[in-house]
C-alpha atoms as a PDB file:
ATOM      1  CA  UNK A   1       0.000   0.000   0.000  1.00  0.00           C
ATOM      2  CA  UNK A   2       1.327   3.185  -0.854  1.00  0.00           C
ATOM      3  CA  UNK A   3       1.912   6.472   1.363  1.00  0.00           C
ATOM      4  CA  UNK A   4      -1.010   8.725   1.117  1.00  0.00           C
ATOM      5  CA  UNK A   5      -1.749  12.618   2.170  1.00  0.00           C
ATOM      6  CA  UNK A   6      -5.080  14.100   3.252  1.00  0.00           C
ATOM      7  CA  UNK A   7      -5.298  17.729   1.617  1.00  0.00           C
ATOM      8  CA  UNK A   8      -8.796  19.595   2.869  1.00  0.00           C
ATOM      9  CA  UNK A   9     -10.580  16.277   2.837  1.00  0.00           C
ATOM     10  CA  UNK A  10      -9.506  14.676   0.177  1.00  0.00           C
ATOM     11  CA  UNK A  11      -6.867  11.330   0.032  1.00  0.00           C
ATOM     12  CA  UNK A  12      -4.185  12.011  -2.501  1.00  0.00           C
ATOM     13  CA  UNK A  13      -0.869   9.649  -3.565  1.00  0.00           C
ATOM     14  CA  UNK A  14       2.129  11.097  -1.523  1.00  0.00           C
ATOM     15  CA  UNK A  15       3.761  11.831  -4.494  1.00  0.00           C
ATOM     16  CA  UNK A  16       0.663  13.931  -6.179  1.00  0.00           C
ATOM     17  CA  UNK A  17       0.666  15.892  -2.636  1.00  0.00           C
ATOM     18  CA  UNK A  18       0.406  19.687  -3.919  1.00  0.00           C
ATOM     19  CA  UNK A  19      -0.773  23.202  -2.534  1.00  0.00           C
ATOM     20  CA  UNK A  20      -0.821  26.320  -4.365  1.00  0.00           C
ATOM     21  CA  UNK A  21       2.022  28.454  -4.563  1.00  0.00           C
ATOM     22  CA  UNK A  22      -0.449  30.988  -3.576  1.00  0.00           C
ATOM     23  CA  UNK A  23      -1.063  29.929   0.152  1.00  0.00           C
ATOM     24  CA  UNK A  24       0.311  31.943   3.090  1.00  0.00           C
ATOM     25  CA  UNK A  25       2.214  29.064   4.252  1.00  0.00           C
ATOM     26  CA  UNK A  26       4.469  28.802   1.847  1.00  0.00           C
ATOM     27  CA  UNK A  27       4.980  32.470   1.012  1.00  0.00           C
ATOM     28  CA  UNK A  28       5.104  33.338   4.663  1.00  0.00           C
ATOM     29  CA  UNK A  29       5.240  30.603   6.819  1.00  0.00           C
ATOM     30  CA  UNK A  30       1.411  31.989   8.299  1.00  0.00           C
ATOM     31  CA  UNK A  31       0.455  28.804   9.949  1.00  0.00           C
ATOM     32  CA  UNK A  32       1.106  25.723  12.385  1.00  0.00           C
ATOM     33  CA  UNK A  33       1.786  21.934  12.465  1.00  0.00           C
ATOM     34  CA  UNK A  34       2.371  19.261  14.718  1.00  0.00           C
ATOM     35  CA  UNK A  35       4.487  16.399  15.090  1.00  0.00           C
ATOM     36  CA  UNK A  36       2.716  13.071  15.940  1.00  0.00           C
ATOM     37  CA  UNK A  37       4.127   9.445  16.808  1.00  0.00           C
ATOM     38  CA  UNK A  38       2.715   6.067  16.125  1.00  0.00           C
ATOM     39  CA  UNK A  39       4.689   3.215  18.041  1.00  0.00           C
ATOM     40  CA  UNK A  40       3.405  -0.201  17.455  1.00  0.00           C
ATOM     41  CA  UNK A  41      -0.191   0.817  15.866  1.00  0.00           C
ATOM     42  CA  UNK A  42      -1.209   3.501  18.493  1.00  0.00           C
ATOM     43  CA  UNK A  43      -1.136   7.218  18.517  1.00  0.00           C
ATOM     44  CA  UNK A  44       1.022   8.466  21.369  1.00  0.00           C
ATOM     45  CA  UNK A  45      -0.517  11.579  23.103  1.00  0.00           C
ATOM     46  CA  UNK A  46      -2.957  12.557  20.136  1.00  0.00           C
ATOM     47  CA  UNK A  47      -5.282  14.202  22.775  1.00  0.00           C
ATOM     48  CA  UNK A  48      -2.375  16.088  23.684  1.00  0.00           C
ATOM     49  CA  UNK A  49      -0.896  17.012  20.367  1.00  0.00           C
ATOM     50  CA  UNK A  50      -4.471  17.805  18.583  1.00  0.00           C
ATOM     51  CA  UNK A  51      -4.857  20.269  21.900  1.00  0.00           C
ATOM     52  CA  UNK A  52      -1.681  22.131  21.191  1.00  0.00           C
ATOM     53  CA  UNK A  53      -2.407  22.362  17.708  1.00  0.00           C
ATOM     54  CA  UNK A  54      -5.844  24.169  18.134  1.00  0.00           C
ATOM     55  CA  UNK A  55      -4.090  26.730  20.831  1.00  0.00           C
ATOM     56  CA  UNK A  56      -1.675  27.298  17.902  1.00  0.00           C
ATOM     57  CA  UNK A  57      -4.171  28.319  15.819  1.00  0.00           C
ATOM     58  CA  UNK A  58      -6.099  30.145  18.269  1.00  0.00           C
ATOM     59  CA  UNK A  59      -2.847  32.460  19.086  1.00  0.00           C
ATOM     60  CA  UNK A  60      -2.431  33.082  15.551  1.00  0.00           C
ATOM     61  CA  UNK A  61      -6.077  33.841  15.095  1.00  0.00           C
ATOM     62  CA  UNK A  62      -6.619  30.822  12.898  1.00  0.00           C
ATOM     63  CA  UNK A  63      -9.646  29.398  12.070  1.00  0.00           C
ATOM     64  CA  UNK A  64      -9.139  25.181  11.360  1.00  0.00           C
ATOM     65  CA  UNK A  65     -11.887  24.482   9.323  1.00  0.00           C
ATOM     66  CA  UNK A  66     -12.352  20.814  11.655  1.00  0.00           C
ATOM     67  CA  UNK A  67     -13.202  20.523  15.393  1.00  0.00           C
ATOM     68  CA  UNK A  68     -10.751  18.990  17.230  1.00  0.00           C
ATOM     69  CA  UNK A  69     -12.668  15.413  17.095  1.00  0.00           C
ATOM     70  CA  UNK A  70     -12.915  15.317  13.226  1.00  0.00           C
ATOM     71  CA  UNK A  71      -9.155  16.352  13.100  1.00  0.00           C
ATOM     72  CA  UNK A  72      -8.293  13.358  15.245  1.00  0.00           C
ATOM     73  CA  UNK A  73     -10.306  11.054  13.178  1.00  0.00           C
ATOM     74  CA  UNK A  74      -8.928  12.574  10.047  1.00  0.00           C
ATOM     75  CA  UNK A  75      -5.398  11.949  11.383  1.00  0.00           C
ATOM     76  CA  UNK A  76      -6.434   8.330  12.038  1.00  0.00           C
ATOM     77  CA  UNK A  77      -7.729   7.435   8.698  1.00  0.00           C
ATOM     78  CA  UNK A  78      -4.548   9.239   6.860  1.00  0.00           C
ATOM     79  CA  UNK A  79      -2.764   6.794   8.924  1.00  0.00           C
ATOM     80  CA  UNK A  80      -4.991   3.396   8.062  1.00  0.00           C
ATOM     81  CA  UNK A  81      -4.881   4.493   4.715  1.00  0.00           C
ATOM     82  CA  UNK A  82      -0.967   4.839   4.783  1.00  0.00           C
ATOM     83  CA  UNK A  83      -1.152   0.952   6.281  1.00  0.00           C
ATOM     84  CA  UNK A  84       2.035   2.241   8.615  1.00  0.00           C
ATOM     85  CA  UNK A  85       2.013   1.054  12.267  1.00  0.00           C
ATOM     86  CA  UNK A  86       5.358   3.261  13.244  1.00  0.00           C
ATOM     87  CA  UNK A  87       5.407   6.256  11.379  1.00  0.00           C
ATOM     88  CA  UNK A  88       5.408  10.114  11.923  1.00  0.00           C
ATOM     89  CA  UNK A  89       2.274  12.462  11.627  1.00  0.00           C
ATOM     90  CA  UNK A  90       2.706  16.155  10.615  1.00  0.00           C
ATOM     91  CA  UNK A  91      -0.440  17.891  10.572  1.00  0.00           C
ATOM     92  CA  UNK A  92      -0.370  21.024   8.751  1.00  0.00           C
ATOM     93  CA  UNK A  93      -2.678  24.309   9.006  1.00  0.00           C
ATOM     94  CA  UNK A  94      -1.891  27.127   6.820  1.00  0.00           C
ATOM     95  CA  UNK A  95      -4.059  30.681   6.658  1.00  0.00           C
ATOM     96  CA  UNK A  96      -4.883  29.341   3.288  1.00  0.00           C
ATOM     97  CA  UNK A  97      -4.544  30.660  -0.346  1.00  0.00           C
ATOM     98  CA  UNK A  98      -4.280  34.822  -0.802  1.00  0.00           C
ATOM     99  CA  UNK A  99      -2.684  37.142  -2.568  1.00  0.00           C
ATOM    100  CA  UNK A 100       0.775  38.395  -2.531  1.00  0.00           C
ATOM    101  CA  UNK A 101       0.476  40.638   0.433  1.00  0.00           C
ATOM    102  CA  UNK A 102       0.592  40.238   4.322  1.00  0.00           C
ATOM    103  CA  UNK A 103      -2.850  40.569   5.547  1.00  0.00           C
ATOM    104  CA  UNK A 104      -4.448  37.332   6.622  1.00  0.00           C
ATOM    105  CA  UNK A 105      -8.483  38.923   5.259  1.00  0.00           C
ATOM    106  CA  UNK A 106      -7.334  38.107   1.615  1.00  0.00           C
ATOM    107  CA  UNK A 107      -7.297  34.039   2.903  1.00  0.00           C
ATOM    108  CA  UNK A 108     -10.604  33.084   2.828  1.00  0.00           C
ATOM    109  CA  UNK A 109      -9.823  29.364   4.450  1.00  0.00           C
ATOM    110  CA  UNK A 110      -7.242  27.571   5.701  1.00  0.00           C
ATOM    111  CA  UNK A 111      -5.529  24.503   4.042  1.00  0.00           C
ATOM    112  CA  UNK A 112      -5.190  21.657   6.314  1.00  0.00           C
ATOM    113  CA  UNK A 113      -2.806  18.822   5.519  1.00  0.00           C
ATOM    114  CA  UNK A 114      -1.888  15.754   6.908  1.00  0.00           C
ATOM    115  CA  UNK A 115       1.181  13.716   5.824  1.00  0.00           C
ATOM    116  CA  UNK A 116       2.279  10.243   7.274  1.00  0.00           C
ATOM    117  CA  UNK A 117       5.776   8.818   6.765  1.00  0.00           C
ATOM    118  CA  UNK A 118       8.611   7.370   8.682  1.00  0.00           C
ATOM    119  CA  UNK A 119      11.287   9.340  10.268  1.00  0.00           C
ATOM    120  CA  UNK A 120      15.058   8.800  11.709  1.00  0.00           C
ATOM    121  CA  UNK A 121      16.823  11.763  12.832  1.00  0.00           C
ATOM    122  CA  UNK A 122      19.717  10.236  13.967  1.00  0.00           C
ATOM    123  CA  UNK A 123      20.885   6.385  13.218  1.00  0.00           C
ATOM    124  CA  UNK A 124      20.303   3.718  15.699  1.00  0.00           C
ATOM    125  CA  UNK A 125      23.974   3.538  16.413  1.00  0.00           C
ATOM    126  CA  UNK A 126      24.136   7.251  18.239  1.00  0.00           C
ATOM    127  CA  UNK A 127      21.487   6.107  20.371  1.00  0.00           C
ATOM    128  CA  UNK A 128      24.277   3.595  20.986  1.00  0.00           C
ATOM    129  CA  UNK A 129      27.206   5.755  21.275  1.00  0.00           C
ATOM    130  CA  UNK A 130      25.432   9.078  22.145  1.00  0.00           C
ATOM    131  CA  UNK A 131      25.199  12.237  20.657  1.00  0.00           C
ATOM    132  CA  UNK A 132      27.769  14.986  20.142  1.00  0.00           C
ATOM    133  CA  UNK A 133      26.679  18.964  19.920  1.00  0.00           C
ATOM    134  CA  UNK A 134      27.418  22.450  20.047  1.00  0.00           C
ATOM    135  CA  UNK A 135      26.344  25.687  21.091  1.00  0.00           C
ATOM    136  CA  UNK A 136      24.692  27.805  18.621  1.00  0.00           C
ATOM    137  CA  UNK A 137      25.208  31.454  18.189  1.00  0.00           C
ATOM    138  CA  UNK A 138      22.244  31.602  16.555  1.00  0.00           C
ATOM    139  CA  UNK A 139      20.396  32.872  19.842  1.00  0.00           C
ATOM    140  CA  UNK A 140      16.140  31.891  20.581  1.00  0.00           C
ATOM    141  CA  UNK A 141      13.597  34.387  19.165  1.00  0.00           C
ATOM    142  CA  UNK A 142      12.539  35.989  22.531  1.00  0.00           C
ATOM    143  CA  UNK A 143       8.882  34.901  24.214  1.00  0.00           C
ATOM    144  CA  UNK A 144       7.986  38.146  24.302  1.00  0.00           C
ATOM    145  CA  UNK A 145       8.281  38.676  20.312  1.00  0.00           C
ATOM    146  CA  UNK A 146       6.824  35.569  19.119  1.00  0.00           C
ATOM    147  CA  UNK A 147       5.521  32.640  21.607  1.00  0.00           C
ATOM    148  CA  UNK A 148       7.448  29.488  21.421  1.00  0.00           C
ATOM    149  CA  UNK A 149       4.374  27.511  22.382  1.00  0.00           C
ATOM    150  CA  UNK A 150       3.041  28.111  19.061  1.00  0.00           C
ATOM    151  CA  UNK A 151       4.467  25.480  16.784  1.00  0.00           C
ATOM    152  CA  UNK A 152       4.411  27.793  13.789  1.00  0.00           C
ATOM    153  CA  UNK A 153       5.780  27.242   9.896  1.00  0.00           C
ATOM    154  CA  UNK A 154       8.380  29.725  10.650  1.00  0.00           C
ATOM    155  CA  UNK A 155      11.377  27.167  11.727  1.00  0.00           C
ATOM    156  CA  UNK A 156      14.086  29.413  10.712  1.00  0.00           C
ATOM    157  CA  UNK A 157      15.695  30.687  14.181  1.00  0.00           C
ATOM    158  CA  UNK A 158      15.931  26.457  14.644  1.00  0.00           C
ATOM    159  CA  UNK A 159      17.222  25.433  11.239  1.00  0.00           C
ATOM    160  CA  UNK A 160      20.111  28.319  11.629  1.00  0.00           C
ATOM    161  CA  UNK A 161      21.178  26.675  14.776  1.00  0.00           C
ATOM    162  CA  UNK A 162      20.791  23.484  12.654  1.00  0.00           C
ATOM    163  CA  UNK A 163      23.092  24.571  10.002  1.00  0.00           C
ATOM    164  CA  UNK A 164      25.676  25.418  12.299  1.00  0.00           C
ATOM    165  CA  UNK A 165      25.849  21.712  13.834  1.00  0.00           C
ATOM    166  CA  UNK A 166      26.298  20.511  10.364  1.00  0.00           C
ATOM    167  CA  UNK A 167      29.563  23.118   9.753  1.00  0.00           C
ATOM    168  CA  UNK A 168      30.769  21.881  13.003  1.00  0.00           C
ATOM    169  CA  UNK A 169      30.234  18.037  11.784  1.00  0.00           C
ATOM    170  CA  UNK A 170      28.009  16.835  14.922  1.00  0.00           C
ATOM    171  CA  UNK A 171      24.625  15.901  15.924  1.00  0.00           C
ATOM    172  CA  UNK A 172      22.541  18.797  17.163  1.00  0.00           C
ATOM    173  CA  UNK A 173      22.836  22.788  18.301  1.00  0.00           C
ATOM    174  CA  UNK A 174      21.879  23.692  22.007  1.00  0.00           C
ATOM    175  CA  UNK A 175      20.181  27.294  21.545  1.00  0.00           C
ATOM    176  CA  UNK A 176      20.648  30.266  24.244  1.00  0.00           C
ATOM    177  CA  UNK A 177      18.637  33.035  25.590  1.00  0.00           C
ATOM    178  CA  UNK A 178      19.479  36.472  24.590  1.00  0.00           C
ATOM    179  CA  UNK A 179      21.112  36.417  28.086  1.00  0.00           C
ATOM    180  CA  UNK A 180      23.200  33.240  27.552  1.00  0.00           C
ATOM    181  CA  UNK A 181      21.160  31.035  29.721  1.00  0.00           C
ATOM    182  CA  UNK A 182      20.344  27.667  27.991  1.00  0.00           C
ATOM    183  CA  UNK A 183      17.792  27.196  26.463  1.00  0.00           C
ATOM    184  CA  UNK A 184      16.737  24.308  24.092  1.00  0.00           C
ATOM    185  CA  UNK A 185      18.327  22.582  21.203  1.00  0.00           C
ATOM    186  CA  UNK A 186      17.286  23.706  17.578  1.00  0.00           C
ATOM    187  CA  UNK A 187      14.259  20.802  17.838  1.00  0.00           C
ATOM    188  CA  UNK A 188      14.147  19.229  21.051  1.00  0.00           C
ATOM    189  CA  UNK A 189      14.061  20.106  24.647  1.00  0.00           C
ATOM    190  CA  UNK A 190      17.687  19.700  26.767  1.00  0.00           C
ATOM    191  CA  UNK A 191      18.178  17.943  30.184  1.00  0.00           C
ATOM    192  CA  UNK A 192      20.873  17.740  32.402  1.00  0.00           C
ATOM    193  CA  UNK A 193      21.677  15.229  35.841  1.00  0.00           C
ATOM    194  CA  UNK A 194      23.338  16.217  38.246  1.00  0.00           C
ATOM    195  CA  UNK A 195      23.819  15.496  41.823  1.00  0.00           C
ATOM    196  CA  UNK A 196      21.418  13.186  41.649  1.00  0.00           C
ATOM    197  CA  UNK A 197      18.740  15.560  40.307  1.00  0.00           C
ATOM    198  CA  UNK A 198      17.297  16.472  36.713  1.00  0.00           C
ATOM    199  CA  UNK A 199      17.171  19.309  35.195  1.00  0.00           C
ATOM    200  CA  UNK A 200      15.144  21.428  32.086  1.00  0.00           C
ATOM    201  CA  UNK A 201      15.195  25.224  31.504  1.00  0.00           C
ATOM    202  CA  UNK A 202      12.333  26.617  32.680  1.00  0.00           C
ATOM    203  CA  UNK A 203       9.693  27.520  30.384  1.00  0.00           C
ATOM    204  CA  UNK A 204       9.680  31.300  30.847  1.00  0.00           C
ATOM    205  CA  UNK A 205      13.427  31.435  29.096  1.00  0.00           C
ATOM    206  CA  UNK A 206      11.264  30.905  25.880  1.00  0.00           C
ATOM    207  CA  UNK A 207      11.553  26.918  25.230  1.00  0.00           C
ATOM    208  CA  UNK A 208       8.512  24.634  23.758  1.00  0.00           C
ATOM    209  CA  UNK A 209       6.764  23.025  26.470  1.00  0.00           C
ATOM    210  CA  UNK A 210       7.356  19.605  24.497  1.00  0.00           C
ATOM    211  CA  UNK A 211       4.867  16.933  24.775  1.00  0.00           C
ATOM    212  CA  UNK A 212       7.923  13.908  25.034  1.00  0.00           C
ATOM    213  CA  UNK A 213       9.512  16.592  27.634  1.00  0.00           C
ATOM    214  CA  UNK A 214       5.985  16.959  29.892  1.00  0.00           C
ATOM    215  CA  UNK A 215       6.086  12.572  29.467  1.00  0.00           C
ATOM    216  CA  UNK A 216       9.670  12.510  30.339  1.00  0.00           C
ATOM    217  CA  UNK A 217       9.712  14.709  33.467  1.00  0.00           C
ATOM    218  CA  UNK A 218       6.601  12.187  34.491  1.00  0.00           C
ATOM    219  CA  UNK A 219       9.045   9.281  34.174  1.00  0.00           C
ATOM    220  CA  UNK A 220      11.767  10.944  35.976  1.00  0.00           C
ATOM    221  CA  UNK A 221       9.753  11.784  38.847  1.00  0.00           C
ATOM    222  CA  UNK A 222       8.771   7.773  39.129  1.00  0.00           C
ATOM    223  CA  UNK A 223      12.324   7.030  39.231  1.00  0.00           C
ATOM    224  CA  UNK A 224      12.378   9.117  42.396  1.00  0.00           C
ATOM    225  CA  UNK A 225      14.863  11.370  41.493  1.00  0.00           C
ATOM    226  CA  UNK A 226      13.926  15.080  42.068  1.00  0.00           C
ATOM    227  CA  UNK A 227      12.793  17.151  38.519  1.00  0.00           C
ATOM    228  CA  UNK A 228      13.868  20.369  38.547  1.00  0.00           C
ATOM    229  CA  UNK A 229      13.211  23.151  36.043  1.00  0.00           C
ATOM    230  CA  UNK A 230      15.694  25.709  36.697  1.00  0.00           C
ATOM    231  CA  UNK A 231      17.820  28.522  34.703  1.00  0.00           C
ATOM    232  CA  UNK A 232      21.288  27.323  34.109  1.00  0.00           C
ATOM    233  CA  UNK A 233      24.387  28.301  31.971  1.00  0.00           C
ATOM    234  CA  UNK A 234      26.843  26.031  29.406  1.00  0.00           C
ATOM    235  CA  UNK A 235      29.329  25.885  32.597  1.00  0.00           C
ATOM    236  CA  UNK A 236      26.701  23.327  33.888  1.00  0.00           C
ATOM    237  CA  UNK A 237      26.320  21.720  30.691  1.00  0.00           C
ATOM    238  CA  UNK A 238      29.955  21.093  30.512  1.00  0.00           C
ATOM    239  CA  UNK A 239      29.940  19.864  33.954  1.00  0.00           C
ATOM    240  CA  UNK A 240      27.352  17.326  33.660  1.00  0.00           C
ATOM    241  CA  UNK A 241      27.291  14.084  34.863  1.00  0.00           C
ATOM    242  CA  UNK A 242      25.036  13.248  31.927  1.00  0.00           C
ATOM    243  CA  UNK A 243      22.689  14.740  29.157  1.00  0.00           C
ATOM    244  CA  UNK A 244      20.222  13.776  27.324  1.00  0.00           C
ATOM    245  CA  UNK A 245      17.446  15.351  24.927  1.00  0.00           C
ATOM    246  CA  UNK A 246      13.990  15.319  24.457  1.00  0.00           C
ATOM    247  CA  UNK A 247      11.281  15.007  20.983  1.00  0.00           C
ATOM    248  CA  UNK A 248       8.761  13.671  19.102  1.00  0.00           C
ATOM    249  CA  UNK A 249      11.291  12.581  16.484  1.00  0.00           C
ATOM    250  CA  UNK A 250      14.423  12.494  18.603  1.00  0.00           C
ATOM    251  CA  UNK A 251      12.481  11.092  21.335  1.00  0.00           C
ATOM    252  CA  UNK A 252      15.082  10.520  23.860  1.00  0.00           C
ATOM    253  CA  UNK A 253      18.822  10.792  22.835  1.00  0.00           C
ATOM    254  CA  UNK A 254      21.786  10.347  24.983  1.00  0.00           C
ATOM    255  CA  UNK A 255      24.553  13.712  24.862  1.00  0.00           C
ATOM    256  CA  UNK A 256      28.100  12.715  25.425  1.00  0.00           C
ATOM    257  CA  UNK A 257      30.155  15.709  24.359  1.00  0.00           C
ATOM    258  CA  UNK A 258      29.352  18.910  24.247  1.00  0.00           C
ATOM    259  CA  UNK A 259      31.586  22.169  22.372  1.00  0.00           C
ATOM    260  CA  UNK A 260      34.311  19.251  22.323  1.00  0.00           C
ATOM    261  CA  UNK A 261      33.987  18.656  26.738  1.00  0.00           C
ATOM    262  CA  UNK A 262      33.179  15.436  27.196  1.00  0.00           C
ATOM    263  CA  UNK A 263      29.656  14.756  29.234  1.00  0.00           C
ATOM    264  CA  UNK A 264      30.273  12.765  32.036  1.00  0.00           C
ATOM    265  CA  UNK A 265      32.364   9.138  30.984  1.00  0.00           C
ATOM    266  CA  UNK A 266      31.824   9.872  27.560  1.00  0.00           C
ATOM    267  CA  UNK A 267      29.339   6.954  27.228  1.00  0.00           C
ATOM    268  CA  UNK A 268      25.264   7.392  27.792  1.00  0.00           C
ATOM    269  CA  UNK A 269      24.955   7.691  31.901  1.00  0.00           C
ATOM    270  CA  UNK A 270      22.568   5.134  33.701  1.00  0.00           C
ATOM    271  CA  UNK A 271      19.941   8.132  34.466  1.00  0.00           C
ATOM    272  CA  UNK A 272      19.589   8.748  30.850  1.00  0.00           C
ATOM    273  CA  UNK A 273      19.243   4.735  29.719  1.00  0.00           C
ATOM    274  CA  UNK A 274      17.029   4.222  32.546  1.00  0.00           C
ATOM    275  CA  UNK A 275      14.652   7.380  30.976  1.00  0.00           C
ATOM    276  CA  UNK A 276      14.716   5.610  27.552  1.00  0.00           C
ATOM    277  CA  UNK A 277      13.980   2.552  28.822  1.00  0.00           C
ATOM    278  CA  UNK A 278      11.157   3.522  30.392  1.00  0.00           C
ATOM    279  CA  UNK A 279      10.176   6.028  27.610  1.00  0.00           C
ATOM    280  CA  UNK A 280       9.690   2.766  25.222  1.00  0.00           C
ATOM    281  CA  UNK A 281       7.983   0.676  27.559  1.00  0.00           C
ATOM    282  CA  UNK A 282       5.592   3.446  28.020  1.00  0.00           C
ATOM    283  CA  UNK A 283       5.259   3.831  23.858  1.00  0.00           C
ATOM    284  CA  UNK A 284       4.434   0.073  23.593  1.00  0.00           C
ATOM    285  CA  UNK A 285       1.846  -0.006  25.896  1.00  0.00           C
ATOM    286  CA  UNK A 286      -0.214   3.604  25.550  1.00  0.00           C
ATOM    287  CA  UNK A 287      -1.792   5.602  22.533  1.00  0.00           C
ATOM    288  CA  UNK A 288      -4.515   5.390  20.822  1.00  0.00           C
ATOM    289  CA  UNK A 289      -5.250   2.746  18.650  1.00  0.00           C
ATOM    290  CA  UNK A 290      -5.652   3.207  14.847  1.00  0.00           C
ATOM    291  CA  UNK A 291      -7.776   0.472  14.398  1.00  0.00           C
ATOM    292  CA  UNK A 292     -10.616  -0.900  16.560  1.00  0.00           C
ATOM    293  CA  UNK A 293      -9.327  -3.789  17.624  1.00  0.00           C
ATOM    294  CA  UNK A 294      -5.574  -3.785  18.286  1.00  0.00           C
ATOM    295  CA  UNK A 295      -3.483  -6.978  19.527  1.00  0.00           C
ATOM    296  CA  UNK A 296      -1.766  -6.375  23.059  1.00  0.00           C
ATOM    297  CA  UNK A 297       0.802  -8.581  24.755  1.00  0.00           C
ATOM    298  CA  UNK A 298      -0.847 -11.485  22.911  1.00  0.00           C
ATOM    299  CA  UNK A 299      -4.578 -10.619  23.492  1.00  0.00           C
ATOM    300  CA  UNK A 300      -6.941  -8.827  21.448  1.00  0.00           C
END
């Protein structure tokens, strides 16, 4: 069965996927998407996702043309029809076609989108060996210009963090404040052990409240290690007993050297494997199932 996309209600062939040229979302990056997981024929946290993408759209003064309900079962039926039971989910809302100028009137509705495929940001083997990043200069947009809890189409402050980890030949780009205080990484959320505590920049510094990040900070906390969101610096990065990060494609991923220091031995720390241990377990066993009757440890 091949891939397909749903464009405003219709189920098209992957490869005959289009939108016009025309639409904000593309000339401006006017609009907002989400990035979905489906482990073992379940959704994980659509509830969750769909919620955040409908206070996107309500910050940006966006009208989705679905309630939240048909959106989930729209994102469900993209995802039988795509016959995947691990794959990725990017729903897409754009303000819609317009002219060539700014104001949002001239789009009279949005374009909604849903595309199902696999993803792999980083082989199997530096889950293995763990990850290696940098700094970016490329500083965060601050929260009080744009909102980082809006998952917008504009990706561009992340992706020039992004570019400089590929210069620098490694794995990912932590992002600072416009203070220096760290941040998050150019697509995931950052946490650090130490002392027998975790810790994740606070929220106000500007990060995403990540969905993985909310589950992970659950699964810390029933390790019985205190979970700590705090403001901290790249001294304390460097000084780490371990780091890991935190996404819906990245899901966990184990840091071992950081601006050339290594993180703790060098090697992913027990805190962190514990966390991704747990994190699949959880993934195997939760979600919401894309068809009615799903087959669980054996039973159905």
């Amino acid at each position: 069965m091949g891939l397909v996309t749903y464009i405003n209600g219709q189920f098209v062939p992957k490869e005959e996927a289009k939108i016009s040229v025309f639409d904000h979302g593309y000339l401006y990056g006017d609009g907002i998407f989400e990035g979905i997981r489906v482990y073992h024929g379940r959704v994980f946290r659509l509830d969750e996702h769909v919620k955040r993408l409908y206070d996107s759209a309500h910050y940006l003064m966006l009208e989705i043309p679905l309630s939240p309900e048909q959106m989930k079962q729209a994102i469900l039926e993209t995802v039988r029809r795509c016959g995947l039971r691990d794959a990725y989910i990017r729903p897409v809302v754009s303000r819609g076609v317009g002219d060539l100028g700014l104001d949002p009137r001239k789009c009279k509705t949005a374009s909604v989108v849903i595309i199902v495929d696999t993803i792999q940001l980083h082989p199997e083997e530096a889950y293995l060996r763990g990850l290696r990043a940098i700094h970016a200069t490329t500083r965060k947009v601050r929260p009080d210009a744009l909102s980082p809890q809006a998952k917008t189409l504009n990706y561009l402050n992340g992706i020039m963090a992004r570019m400089e980890a590929n210069l620098a030949g490694v794995d990912e780009a932590i992002m600072l404040t416009s203070d220096g205080y760290v941040c998050e990484c150019s697509a995931e959320n950052i946490f650090l052990v130490r002392g027998g505590e975790v810790w994740t920049p606070a929220p106000y510094l500007g990060i995403l409240k990540g969905i993985t990040r909310e589950t992970v900070m659950g699964l810390v906390r029933e390790l019985g290690l205190p979970m700590l969101e705090k403001v901290f610096t790249m001294y304390d990065v460097y000084t780490a007993e371990e780091c890991f990060l935190t996404g819906t494609g990245a899901e966990v991923g184990p840091v071992v050297e950081v601006d050339s220091r290594r993180i703790g031995t060098g090697a992913p720390g027990p805190t962190t494997l514990r966390v991704m241990k747990l994190f699949r377990e959880l993934t195997r066993r939760e979600g919401t199932p894309i068809y009615e009757t799903e087959v669980v440890e054996g039973r159905t």
